[in-house]
N, C-alpha and C. Protein backbone atom coordinates (compact mmCIF):
# COMPACT_ATOMS: atom_id res chain seq x y z
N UNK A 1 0.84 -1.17 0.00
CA UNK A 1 0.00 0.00 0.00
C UNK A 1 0.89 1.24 0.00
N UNK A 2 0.73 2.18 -1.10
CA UNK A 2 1.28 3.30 -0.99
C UNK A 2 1.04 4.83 -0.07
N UNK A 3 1.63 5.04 0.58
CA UNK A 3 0.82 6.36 0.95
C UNK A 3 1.56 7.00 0.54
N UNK A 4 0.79 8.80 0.07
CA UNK A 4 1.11 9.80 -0.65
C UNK A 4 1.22 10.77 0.47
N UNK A 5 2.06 11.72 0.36
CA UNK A 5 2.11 12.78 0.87
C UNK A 5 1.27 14.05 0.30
N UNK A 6 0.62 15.07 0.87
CA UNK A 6 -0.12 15.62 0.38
C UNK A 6 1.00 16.56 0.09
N UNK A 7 0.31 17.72 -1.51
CA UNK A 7 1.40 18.80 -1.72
C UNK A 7 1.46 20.05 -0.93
N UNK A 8 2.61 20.28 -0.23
CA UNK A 8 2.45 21.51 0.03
C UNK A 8 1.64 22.62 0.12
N UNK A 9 0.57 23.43 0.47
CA UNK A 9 -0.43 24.25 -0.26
C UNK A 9 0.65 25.54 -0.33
N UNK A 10 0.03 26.98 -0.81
CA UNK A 10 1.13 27.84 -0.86
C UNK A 10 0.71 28.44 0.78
N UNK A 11 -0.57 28.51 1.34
CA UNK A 11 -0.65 28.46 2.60
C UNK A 11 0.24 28.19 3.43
N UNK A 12 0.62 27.22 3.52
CA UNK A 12 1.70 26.04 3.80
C UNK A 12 3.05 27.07 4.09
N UNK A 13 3.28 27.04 3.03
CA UNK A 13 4.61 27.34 2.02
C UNK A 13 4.77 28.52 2.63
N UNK A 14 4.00 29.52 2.94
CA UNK A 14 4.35 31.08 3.42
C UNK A 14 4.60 30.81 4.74
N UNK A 15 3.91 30.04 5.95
CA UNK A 15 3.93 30.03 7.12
C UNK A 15 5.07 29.24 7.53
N UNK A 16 5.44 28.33 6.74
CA UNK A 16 6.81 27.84 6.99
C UNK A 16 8.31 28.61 7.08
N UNK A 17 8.95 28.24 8.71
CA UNK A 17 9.89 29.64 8.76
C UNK A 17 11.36 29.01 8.05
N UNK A 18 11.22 28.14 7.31
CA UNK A 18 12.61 27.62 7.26
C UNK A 18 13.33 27.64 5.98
N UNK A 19 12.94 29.12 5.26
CA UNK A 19 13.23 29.89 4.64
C UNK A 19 13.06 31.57 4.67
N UNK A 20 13.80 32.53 3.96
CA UNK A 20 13.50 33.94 4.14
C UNK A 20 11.88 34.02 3.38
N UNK A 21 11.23 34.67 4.24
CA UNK A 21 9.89 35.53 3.53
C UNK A 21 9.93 35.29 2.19
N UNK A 22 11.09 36.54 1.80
CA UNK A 22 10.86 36.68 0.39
C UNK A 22 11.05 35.96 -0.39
N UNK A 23 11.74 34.92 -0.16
CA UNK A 23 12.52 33.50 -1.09
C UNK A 23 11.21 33.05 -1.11
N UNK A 24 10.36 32.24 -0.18
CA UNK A 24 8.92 32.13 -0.22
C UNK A 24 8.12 32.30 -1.40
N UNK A 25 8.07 33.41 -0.92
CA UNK A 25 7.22 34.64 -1.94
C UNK A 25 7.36 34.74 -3.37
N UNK A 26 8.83 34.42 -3.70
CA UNK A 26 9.38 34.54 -5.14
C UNK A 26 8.99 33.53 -5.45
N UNK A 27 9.21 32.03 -5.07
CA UNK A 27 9.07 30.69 -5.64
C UNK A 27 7.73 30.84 -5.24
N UNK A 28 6.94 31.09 -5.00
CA UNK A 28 5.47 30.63 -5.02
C UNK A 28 5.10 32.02 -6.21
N UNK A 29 5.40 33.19 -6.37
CA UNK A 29 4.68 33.52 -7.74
C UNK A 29 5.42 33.40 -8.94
N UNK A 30 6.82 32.85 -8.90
CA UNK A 30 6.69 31.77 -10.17
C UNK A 30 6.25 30.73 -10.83
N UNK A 31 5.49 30.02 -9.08
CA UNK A 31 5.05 28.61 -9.65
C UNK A 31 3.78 29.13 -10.28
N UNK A 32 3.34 30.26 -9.26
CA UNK A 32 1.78 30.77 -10.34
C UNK A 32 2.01 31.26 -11.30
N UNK A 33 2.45 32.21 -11.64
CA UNK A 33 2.89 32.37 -13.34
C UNK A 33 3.27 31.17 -14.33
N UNK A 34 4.38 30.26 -13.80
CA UNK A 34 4.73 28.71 -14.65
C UNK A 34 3.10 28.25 -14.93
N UNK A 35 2.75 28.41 -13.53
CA UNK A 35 0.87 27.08 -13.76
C UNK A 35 0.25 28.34 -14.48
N UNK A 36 0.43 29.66 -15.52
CA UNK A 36 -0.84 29.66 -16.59
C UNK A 36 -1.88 30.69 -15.05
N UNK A 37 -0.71 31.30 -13.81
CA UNK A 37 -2.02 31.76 -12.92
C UNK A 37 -2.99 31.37 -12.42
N UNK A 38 -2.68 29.87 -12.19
CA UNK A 38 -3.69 29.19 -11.27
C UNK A 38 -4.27 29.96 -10.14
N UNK A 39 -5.44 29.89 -9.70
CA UNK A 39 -6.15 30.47 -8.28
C UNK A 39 -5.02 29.42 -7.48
N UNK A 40 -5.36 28.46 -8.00
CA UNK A 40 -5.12 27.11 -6.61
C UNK A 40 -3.52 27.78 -5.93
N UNK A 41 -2.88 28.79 -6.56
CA UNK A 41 -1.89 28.85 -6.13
C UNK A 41 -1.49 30.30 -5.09
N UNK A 42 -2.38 30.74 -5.16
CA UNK A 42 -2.55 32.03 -4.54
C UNK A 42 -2.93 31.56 -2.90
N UNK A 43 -2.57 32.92 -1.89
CA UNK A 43 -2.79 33.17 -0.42
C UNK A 43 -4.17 33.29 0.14
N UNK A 44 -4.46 32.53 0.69
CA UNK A 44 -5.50 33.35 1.83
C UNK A 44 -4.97 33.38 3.03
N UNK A 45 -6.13 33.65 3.98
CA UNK A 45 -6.42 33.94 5.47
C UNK A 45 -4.90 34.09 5.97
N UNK A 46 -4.59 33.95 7.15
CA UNK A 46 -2.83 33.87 7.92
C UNK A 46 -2.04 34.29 6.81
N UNK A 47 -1.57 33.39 6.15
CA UNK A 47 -0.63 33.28 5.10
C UNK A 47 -0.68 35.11 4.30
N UNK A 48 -1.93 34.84 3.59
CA UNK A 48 -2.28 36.33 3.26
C UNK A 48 -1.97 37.70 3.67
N UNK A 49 -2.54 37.37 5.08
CA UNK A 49 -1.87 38.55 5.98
C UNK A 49 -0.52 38.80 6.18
N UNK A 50 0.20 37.45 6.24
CA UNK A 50 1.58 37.74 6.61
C UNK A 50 2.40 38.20 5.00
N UNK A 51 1.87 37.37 3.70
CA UNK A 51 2.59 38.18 2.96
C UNK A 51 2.46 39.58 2.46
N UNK A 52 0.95 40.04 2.48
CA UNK A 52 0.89 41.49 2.81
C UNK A 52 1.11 42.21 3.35
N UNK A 53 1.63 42.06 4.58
CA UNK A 53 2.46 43.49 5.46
C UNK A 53 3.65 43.05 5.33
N UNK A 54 4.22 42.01 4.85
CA UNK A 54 5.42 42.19 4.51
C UNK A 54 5.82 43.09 3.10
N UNK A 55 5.06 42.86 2.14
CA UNK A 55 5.17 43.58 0.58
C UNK A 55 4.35 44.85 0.83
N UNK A 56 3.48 45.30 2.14
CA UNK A 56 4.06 46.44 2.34
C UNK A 56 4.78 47.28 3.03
N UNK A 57 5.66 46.64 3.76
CA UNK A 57 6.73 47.14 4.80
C UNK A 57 7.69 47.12 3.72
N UNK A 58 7.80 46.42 2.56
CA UNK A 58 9.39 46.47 1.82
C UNK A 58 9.02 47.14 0.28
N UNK A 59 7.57 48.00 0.04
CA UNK A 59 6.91 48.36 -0.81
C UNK A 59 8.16 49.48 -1.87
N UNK A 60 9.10 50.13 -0.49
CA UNK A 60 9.11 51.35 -1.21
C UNK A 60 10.66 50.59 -1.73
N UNK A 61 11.10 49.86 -1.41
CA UNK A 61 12.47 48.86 -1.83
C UNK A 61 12.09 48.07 -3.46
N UNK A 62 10.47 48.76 -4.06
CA UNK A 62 10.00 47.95 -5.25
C UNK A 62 10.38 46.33 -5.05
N UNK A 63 9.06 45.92 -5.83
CA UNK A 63 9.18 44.08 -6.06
C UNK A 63 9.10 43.82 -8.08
N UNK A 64 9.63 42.47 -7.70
CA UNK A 64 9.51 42.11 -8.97
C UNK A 64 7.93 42.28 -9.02
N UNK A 65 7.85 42.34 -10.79
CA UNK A 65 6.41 42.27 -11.53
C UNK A 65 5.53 41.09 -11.13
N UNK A 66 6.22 40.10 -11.31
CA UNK A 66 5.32 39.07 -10.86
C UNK A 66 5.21 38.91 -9.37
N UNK A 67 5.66 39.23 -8.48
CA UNK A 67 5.71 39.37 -7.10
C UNK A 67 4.54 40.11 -6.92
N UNK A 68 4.46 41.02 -6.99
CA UNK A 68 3.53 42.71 -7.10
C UNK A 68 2.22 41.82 -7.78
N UNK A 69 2.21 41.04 -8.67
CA UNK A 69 0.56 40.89 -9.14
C UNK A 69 0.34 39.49 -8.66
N UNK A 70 1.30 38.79 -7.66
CA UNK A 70 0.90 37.54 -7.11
C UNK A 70 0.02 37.99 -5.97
N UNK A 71 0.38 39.40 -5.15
CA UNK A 71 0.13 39.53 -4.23
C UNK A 71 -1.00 40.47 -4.43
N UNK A 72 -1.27 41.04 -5.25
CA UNK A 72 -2.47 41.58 -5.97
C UNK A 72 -3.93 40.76 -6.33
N UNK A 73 -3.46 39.59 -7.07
CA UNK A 73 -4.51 38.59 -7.25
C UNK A 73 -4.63 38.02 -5.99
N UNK A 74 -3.58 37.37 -4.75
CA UNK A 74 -3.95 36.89 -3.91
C UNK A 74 -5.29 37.79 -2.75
């Protein structure tokens, strides 16, 4: 019998400290841009919050393009 591990959600992925924020942040809105802008890949609730006051505490330091509209659509 196999068991599967479930994937990561990007939920997941933001609240996990065992990387920098922004490293986070970058690899999760490339994977949404790579997936064609999937919803499935975007922030809510916790997660949400935490990457929003971070992209705007580091707003005036500018973000990449796709950073800026990951966190826009999220």
């Amino acid at each position: 019998m196999r068991t599967h591990k479930a994937a990561v959600t990007s939920n997941e992925a933001v609240l996990d400290g065992g990387r920098p924020i922004e490293e986070r942040i970058d690899r999760l809105a490339r994977a949404w841009v790579e997936d064609g802008r999937a919803r499935d890949h975007l922030v809510t609730g916790t997660a949400f919050h935490a990457v929003y006051c971070w992209y705007l505490r580091h707003r005036p330091e500018g973000h990449a393009p796709s950073r800026a509209a990951f966190v826009t659509a999220s």
